[in-house]
PDB file of N, CA and C in Angstrom:
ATOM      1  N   UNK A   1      19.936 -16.205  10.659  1.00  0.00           N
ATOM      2  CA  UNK A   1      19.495 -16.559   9.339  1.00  0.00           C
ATOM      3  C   UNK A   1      20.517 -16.081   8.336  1.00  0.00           C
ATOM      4  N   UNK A   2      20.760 -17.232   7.681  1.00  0.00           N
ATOM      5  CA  UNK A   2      22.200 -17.276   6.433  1.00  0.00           C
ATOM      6  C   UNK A   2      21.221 -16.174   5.398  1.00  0.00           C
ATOM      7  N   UNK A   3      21.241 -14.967   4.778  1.00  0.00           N
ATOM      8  CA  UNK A   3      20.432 -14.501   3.631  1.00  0.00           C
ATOM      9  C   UNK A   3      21.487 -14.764   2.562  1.00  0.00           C
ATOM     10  N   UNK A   4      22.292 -15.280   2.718  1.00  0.00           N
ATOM     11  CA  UNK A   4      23.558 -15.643   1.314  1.00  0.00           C
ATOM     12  C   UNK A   4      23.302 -17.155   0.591  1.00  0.00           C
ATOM     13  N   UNK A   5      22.570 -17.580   1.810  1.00  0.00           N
ATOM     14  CA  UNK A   5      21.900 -18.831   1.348  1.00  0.00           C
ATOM     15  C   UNK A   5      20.788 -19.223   0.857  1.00  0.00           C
ATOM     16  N   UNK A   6      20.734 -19.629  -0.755  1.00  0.00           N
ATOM     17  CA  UNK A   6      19.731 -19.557  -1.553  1.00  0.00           C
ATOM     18  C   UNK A   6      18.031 -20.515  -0.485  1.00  0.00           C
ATOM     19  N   UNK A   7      18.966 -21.394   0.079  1.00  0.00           N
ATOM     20  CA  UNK A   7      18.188 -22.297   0.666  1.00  0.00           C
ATOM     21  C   UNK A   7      17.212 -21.789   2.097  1.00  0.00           C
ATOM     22  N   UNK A   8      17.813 -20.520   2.103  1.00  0.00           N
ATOM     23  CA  UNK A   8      16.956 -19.998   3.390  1.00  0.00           C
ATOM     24  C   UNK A   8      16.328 -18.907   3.184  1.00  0.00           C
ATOM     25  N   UNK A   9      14.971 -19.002   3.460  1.00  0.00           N
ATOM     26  CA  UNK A   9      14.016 -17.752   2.563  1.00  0.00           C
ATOM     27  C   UNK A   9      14.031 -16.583   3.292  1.00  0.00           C
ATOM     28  N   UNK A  10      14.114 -15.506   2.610  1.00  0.00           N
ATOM     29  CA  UNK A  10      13.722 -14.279   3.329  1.00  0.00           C
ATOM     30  C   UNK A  10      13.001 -13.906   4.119  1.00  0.00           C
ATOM     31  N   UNK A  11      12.761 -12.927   4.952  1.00  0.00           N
ATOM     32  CA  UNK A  11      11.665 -12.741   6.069  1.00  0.00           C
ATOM     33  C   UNK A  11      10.973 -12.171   5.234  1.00  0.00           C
ATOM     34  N   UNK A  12       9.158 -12.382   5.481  1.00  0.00           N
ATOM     35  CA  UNK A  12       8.010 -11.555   4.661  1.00  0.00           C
ATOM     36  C   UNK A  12       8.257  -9.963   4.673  1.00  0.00           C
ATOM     37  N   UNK A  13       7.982  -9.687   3.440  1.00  0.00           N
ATOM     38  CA  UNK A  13       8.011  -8.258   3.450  1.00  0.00           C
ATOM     39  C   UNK A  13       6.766  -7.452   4.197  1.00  0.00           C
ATOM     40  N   UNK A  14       7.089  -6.428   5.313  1.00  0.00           N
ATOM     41  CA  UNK A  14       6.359  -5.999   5.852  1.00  0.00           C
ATOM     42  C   UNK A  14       5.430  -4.894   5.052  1.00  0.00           C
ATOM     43  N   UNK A  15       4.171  -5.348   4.953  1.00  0.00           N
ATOM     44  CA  UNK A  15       3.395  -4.194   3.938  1.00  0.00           C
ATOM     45  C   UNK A  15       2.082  -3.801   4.800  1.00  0.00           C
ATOM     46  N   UNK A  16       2.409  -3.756   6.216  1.00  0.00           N
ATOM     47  CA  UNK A  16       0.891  -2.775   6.854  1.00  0.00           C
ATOM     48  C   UNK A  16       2.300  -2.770   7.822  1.00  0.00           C
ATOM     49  N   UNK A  17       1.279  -1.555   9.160  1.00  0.00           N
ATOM     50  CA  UNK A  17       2.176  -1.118  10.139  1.00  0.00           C
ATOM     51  C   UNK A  17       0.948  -0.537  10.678  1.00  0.00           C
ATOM     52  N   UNK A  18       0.819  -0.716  12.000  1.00  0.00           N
ATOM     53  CA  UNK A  18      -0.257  -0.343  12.893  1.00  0.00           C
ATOM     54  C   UNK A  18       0.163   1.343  13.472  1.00  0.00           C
ATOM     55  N   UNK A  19      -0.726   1.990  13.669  1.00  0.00           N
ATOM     56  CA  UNK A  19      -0.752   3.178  14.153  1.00  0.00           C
ATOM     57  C   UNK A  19      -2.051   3.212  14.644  1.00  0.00           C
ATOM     58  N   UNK A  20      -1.842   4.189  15.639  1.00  0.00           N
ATOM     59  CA  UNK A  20      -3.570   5.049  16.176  1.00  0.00           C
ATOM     60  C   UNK A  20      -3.755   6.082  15.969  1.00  0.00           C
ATOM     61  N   UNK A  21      -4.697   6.049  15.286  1.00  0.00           N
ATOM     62  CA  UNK A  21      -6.178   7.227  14.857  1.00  0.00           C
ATOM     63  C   UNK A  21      -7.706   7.258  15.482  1.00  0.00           C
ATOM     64  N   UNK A  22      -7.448   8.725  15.929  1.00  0.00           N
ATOM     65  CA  UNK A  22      -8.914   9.352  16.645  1.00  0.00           C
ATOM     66  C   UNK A  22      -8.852   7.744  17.718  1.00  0.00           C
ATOM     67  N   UNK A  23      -7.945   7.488  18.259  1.00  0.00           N
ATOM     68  CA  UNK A  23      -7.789   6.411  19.631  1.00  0.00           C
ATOM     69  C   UNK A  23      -8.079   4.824  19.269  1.00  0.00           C
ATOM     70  N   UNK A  24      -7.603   4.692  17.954  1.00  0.00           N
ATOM     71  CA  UNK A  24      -7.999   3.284  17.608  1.00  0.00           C
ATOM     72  C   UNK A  24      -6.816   2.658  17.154  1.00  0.00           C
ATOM     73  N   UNK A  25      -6.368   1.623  17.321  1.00  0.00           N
ATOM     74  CA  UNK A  25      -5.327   0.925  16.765  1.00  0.00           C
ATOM     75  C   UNK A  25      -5.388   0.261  15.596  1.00  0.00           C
ATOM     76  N   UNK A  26      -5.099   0.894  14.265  1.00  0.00           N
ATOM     77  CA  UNK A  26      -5.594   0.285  13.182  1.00  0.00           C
ATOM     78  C   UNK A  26      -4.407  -0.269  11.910  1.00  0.00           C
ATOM     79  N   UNK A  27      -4.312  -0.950  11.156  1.00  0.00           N
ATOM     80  CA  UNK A  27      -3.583  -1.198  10.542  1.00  0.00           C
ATOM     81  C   UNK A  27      -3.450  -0.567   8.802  1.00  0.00           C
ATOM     82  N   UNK A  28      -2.278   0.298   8.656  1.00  0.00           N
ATOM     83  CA  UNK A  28      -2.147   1.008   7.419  1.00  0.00           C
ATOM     84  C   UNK A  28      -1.418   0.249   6.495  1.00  0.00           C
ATOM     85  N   UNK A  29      -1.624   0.790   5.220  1.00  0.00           N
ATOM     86  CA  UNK A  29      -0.874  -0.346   4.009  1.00  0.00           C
ATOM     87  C   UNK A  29       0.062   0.895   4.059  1.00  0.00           C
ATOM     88  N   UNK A  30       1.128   0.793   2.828  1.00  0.00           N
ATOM     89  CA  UNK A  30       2.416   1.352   2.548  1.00  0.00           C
ATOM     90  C   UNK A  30       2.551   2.883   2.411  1.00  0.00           C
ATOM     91  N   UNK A  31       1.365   3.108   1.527  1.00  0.00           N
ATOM     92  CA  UNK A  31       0.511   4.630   0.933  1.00  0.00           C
ATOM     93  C   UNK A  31      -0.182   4.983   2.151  1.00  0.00           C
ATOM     94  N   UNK A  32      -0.429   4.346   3.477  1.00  0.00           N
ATOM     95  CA  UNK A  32      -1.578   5.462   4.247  1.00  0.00           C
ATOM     96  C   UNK A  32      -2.955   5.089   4.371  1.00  0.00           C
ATOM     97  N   UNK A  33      -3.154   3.979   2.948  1.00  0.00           N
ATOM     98  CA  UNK A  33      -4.697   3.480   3.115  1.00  0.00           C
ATOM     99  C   UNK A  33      -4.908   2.738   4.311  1.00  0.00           C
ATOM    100  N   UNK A  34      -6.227   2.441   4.577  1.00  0.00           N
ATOM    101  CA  UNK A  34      -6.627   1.423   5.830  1.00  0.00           C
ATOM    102  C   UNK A  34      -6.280   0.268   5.283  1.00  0.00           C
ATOM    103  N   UNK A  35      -5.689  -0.981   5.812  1.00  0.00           N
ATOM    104  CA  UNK A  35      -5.855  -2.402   5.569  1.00  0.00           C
ATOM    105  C   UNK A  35      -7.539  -2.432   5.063  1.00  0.00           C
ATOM    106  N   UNK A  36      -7.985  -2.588   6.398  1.00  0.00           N
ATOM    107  CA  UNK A  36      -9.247  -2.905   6.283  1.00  0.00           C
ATOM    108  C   UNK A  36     -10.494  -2.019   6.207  1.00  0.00           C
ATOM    109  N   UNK A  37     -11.271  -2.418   5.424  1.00  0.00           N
ATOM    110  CA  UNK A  37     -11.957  -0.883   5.259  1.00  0.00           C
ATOM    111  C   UNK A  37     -13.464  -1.143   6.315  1.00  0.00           C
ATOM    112  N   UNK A  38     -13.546  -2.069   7.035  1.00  0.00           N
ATOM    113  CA  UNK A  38     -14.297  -2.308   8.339  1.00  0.00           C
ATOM    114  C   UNK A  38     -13.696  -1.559   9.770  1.00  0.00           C
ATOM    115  N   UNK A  39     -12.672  -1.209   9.443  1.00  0.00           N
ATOM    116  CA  UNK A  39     -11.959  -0.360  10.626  1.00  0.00           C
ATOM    117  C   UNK A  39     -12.162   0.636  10.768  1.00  0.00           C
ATOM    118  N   UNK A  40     -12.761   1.768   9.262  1.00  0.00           N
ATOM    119  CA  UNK A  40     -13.154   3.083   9.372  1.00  0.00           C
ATOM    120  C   UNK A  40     -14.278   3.506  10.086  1.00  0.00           C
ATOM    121  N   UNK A  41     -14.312   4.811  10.573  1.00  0.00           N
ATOM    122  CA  UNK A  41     -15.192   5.618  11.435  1.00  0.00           C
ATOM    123  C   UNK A  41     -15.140   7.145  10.509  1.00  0.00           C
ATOM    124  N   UNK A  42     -16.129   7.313  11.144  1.00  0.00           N
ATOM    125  CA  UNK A  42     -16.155   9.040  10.612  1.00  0.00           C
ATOM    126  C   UNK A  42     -14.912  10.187  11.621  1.00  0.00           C
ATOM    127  N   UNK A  43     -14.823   9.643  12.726  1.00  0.00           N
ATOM    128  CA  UNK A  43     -13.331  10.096  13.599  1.00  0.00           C
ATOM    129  C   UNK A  43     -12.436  10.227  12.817  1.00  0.00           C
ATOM    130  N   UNK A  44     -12.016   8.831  12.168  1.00  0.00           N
ATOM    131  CA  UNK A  44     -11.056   8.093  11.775  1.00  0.00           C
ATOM    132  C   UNK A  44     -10.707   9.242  10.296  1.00  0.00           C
ATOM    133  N   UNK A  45     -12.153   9.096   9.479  1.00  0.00           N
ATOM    134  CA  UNK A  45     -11.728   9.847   8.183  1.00  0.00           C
ATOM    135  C   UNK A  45     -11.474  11.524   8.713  1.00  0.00           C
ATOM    136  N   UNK A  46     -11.912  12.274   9.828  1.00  0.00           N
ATOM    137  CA  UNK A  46     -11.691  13.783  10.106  1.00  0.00           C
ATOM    138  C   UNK A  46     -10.032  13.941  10.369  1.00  0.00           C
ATOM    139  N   UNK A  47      -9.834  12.756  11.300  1.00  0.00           N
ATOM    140  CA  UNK A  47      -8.630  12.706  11.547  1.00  0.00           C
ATOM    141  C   UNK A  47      -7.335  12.359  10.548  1.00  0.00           C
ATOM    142  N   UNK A  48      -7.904  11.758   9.878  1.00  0.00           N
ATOM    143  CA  UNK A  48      -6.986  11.797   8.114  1.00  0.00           C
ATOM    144  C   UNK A  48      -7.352  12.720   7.222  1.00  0.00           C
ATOM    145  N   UNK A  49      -8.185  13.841   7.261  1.00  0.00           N
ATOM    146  CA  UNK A  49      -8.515  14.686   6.603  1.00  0.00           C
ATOM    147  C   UNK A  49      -7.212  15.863   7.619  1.00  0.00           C
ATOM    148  N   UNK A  50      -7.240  15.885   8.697  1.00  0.00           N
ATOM    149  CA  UNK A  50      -6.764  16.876   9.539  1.00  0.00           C
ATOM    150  C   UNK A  50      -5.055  16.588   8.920  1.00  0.00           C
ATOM    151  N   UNK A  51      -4.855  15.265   9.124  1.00  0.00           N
ATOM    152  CA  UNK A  51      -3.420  15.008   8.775  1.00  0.00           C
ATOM    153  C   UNK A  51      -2.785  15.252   7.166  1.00  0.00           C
ATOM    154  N   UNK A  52      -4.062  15.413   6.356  1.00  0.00           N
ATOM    155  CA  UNK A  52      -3.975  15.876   4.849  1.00  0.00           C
ATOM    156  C   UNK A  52      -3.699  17.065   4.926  1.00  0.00           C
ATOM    157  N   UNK A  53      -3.787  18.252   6.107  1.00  0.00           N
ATOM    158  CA  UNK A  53      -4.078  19.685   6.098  1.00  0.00           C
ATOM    159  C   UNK A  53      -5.454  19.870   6.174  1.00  0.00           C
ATOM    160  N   UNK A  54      -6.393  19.648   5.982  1.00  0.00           N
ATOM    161  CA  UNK A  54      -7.746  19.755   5.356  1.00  0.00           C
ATOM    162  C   UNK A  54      -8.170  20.180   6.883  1.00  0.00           C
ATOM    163  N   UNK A  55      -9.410  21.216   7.169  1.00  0.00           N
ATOM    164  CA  UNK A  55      -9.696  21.452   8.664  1.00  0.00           C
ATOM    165  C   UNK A  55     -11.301  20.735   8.913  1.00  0.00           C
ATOM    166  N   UNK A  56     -11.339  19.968   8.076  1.00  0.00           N
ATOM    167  CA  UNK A  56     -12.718  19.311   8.471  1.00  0.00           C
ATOM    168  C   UNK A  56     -13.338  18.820   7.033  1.00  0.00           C
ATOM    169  N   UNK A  57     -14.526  18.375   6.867  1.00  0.00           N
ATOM    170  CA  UNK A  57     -14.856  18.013   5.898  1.00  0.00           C
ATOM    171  C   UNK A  57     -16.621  18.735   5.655  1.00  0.00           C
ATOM    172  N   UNK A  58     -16.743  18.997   4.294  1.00  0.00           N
ATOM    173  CA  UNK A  58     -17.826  19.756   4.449  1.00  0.00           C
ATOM    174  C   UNK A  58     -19.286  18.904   4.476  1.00  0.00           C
ATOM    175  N   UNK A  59     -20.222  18.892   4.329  1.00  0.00           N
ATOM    176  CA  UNK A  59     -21.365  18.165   3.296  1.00  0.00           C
ATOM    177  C   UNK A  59     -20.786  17.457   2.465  1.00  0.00           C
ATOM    178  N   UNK A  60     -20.395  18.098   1.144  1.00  0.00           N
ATOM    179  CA  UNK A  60     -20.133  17.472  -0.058  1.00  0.00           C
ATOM    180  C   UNK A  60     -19.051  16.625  -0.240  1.00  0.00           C
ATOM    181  N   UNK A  61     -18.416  16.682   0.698  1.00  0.00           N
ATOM    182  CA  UNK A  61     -16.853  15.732   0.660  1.00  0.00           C
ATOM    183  C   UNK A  61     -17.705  14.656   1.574  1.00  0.00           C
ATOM    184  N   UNK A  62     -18.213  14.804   2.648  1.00  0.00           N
ATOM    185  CA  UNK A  62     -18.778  14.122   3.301  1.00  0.00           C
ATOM    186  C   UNK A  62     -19.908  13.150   2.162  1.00  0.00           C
ATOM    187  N   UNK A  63     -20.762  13.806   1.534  1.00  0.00           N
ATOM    188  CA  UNK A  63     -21.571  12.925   0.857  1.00  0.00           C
ATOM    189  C   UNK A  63     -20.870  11.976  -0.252  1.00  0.00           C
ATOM    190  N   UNK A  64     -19.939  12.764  -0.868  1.00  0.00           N
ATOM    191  CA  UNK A  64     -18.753  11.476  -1.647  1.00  0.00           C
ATOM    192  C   UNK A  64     -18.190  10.497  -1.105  1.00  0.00           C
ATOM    193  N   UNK A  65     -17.517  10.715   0.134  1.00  0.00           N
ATOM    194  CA  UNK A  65     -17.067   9.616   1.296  1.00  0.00           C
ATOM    195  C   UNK A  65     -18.115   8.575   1.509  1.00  0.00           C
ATOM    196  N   UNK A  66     -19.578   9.158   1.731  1.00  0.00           N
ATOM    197  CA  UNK A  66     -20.322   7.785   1.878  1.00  0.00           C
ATOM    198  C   UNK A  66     -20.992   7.336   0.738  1.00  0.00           C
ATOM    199  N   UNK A  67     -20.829   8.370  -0.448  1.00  0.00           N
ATOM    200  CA  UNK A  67     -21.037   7.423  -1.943  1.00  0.00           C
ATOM    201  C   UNK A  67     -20.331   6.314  -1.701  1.00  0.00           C
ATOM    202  N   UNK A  68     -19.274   6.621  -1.749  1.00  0.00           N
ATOM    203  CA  UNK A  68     -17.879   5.826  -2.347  1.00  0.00           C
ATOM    204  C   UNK A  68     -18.021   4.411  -0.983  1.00  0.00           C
ATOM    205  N   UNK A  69     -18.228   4.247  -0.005  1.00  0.00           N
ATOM    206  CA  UNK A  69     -18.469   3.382   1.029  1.00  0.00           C
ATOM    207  C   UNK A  69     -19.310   2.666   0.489  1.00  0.00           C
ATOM    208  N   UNK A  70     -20.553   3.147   0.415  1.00  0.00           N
ATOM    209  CA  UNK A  70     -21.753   2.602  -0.213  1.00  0.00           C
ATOM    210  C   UNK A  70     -21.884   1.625  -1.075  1.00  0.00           C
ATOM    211  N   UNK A  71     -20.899   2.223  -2.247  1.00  0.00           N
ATOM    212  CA  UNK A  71     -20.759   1.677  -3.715  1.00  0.00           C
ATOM    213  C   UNK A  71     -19.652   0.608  -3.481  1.00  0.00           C
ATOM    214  N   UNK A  72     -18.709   0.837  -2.961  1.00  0.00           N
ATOM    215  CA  UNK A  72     -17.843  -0.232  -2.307  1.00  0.00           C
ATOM    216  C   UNK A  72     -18.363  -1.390  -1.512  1.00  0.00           C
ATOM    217  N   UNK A  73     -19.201  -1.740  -0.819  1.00  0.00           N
ATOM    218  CA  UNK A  73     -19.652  -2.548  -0.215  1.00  0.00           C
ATOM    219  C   UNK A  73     -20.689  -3.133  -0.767  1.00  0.00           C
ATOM    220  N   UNK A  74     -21.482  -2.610  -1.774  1.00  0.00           N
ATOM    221  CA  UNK A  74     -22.586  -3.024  -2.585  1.00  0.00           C
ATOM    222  C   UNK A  74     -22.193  -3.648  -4.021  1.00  0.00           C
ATOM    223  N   UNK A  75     -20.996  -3.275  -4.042  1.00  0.00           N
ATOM    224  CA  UNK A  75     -20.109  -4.053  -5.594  1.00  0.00           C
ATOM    225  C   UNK A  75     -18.974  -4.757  -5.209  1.00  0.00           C
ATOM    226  N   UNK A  76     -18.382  -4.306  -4.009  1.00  0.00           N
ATOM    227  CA  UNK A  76     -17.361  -5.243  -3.778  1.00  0.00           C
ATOM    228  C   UNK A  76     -16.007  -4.615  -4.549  1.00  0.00           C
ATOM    229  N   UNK A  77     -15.914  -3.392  -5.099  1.00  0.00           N
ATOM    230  CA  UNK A  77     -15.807  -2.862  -5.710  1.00  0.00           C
ATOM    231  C   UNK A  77     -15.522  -0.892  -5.769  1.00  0.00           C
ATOM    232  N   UNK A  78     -14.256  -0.271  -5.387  1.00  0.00           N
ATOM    233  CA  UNK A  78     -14.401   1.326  -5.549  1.00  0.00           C
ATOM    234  C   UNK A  78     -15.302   1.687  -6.726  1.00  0.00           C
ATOM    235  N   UNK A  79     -16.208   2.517  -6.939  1.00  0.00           N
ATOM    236  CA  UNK A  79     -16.315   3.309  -7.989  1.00  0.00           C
ATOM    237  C   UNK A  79     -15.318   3.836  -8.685  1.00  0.00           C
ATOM    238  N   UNK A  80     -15.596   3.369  -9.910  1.00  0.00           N
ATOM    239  CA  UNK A  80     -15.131   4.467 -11.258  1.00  0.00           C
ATOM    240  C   UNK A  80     -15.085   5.944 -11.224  1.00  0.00           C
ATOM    241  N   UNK A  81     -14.338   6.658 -11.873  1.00  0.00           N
ATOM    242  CA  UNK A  81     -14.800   8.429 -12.306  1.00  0.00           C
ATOM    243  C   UNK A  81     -16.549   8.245 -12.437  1.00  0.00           C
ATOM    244  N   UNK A  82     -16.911   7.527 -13.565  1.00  0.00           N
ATOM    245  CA  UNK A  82     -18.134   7.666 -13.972  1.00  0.00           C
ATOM    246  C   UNK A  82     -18.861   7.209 -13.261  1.00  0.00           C
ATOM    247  N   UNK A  83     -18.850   6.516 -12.192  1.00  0.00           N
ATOM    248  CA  UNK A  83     -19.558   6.234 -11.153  1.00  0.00           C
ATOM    249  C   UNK A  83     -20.041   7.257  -9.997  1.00  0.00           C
ATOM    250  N   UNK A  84     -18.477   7.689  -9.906  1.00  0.00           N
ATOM    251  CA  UNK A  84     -19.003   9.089  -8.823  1.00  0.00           C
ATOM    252  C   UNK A  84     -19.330  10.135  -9.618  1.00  0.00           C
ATOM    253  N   UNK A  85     -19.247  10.396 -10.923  1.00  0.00           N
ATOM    254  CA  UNK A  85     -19.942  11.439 -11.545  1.00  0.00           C
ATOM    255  C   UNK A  85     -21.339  11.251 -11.738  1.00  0.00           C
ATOM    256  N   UNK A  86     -21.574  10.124 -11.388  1.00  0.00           N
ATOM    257  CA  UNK A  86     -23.071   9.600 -11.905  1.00  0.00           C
ATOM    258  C   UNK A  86     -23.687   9.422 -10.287  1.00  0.00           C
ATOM    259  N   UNK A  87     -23.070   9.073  -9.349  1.00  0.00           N
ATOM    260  CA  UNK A  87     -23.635   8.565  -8.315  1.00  0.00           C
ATOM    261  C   UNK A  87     -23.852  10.079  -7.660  1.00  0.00           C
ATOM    262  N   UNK A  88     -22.566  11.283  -7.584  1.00  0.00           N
ATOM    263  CA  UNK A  88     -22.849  12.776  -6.944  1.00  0.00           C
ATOM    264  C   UNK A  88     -23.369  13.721  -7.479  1.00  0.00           C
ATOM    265  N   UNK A  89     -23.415  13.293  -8.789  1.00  0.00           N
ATOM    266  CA  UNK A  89     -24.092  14.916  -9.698  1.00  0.00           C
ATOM    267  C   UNK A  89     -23.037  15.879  -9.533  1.00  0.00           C
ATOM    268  N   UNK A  90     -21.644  15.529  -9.510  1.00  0.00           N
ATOM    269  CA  UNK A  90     -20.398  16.394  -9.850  1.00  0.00           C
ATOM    270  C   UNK A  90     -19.671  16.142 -11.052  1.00  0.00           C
ATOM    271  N   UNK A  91     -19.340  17.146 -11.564  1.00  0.00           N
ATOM    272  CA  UNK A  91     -18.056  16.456 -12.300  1.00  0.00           C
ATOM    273  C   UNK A  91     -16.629  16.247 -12.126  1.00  0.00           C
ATOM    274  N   UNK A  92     -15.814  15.725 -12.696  1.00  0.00           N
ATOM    275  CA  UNK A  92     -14.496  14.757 -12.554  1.00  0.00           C
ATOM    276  C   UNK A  92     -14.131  16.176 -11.585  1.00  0.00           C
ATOM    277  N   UNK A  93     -13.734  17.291 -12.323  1.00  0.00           N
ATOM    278  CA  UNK A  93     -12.760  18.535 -11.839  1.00  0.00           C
ATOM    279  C   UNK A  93     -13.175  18.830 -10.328  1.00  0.00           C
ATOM    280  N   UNK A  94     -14.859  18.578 -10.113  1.00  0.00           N
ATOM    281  CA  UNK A  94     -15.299  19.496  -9.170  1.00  0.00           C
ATOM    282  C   UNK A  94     -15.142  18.216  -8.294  1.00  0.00           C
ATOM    283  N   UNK A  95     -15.201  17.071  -8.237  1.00  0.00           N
ATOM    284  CA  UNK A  95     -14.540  15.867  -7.325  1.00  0.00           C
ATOM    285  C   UNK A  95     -13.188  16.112  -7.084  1.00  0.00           C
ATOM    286  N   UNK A  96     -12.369  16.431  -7.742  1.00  0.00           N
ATOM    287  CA  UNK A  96     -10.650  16.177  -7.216  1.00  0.00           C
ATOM    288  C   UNK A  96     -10.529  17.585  -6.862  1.00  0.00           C
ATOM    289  N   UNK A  97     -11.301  18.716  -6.921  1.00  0.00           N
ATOM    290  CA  UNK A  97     -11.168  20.121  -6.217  1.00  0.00           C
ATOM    291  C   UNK A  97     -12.079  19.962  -4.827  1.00  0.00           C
ATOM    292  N   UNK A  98     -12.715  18.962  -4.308  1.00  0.00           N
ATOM    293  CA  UNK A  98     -12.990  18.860  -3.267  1.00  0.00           C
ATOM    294  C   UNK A  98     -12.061  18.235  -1.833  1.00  0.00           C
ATOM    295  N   UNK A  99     -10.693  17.504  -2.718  1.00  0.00           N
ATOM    296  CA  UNK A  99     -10.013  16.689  -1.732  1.00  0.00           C
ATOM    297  C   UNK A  99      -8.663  17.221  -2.264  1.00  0.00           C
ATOM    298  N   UNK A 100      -7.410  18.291  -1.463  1.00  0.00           N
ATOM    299  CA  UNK A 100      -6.586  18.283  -1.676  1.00  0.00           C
ATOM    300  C   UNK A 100      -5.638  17.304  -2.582  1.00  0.00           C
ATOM    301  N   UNK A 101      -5.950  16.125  -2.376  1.00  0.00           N
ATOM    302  CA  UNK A 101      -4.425  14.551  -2.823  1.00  0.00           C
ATOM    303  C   UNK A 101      -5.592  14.436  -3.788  1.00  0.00           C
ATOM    304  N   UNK A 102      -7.039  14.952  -4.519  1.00  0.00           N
ATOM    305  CA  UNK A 102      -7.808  14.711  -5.645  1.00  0.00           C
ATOM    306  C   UNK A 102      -8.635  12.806  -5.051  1.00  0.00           C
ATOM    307  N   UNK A 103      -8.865  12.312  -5.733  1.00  0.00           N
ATOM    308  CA  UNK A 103      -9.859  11.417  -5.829  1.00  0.00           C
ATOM    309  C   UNK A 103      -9.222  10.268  -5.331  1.00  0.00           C
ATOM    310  N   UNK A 104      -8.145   9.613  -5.652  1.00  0.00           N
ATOM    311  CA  UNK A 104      -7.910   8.259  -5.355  1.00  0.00           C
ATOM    312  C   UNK A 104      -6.816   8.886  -4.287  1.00  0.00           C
ATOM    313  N   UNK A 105      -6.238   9.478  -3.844  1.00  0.00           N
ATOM    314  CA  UNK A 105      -5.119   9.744  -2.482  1.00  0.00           C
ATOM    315  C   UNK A 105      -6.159  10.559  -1.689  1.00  0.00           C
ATOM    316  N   UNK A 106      -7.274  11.185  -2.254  1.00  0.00           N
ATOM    317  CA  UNK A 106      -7.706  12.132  -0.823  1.00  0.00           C
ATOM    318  C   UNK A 106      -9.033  11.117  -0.689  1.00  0.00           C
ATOM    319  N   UNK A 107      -9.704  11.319  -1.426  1.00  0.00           N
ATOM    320  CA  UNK A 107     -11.333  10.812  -1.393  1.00  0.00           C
ATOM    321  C   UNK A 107     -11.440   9.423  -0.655  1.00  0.00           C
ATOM    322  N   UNK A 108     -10.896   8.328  -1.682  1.00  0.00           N
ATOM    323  CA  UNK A 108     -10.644   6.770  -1.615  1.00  0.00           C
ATOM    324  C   UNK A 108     -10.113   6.722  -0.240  1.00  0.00           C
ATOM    325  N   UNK A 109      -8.982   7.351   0.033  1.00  0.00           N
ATOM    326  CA  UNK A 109      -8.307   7.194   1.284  1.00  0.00           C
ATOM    327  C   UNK A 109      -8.847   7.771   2.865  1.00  0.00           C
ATOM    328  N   UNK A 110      -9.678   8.705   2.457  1.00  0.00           N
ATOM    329  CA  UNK A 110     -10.204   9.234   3.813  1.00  0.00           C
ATOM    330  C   UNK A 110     -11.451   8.432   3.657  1.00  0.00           C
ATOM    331  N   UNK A 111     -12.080   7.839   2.959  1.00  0.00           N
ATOM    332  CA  UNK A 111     -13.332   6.978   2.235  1.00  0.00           C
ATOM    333  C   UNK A 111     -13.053   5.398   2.828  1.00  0.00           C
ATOM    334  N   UNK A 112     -11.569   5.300   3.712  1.00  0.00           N
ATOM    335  CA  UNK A 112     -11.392   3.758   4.281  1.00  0.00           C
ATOM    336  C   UNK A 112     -11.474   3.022   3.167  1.00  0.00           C
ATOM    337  N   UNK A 113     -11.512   3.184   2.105  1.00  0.00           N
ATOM    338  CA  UNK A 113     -11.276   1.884   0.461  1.00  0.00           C
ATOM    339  C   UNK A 113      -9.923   1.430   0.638  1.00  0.00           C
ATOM    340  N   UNK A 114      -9.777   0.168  -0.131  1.00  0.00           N
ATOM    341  CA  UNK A 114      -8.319   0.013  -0.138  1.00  0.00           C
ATOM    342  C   UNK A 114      -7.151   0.598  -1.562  1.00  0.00           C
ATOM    343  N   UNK A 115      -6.290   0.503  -1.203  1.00  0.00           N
ATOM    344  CA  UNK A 115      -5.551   0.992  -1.622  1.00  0.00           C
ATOM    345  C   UNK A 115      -5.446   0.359  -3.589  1.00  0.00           C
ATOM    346  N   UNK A 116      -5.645   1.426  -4.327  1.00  0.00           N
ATOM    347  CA  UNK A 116      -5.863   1.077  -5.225  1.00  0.00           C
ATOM    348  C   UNK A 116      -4.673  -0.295  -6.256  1.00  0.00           C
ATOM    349  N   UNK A 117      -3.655   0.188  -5.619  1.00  0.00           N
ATOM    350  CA  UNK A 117      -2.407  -0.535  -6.402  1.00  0.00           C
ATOM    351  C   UNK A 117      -2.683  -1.607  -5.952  1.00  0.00           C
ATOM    352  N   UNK A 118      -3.231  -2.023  -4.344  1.00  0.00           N
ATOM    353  CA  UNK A 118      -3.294  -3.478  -4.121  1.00  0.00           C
ATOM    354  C   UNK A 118      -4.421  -4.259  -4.295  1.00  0.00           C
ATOM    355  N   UNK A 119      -5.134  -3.952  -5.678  1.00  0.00           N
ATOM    356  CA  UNK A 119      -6.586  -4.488  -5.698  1.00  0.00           C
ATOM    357  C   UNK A 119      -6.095  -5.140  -7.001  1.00  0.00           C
ATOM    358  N   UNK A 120      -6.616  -6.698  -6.804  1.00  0.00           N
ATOM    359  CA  UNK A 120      -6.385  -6.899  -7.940  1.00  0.00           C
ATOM    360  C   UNK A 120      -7.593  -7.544  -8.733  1.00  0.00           C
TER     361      UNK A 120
END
């Protein structure tokens, strides 16, 4: 393939890449998120919590993870700040002090949502 030649198109840019987690073959976007957020397991999020540093997840990280699932699948849609402040009875600080990478890199992402930049 000529790439000097206007007339011959580039190869697609590769924007997922498969890896396995907790023994599953799943497909990641660029950042780490899941492609698909039907692929997540509770394995799946310990085992991206483990790879954050994090040694497990407690209750309360746990009950945000399945806010945020919940609210995602019922709106089609991540929650807002004010959503999970309204949906956990936390506030903003005490949400992003529960997930090392804070709310949209720790929460969203161990939460199987997609990746926020690619939502349009």
């Amino acid at each position: 393939m000529n790439h000097d030649d206007p007339a011959t198109p580039d190869p697609p840019a590769i924007d997922r890449r498969l890896r396995t987690v907790a023994g599953q073959a799943i497909y990641f976007d660029w950042e780490e998120f899941l492609w698909d957020p039907h692929d997540w397991s509770e394995a799946i999020a310990l085992a991206l919590a483990r790879e954050s540093g994090m040694h497990g997840l407690d209750e309360t990280q746990w009950r945000v993870i399945r806010f945020m699932r919940e609210f995602y699948f019922y709106h089609g849609r991540a929650p807002m700040n004010k959503d999970l402040k309204k949906g956990t009875g936390l506030s903003l600080m005490a949400l992003e002090a529960l997930f090392p990478q804070g709310i949209r890199s720790g929460a969203r992402r161990l939460a199987g949502l997609p990746n926020p930049k690619a939502c349009v």
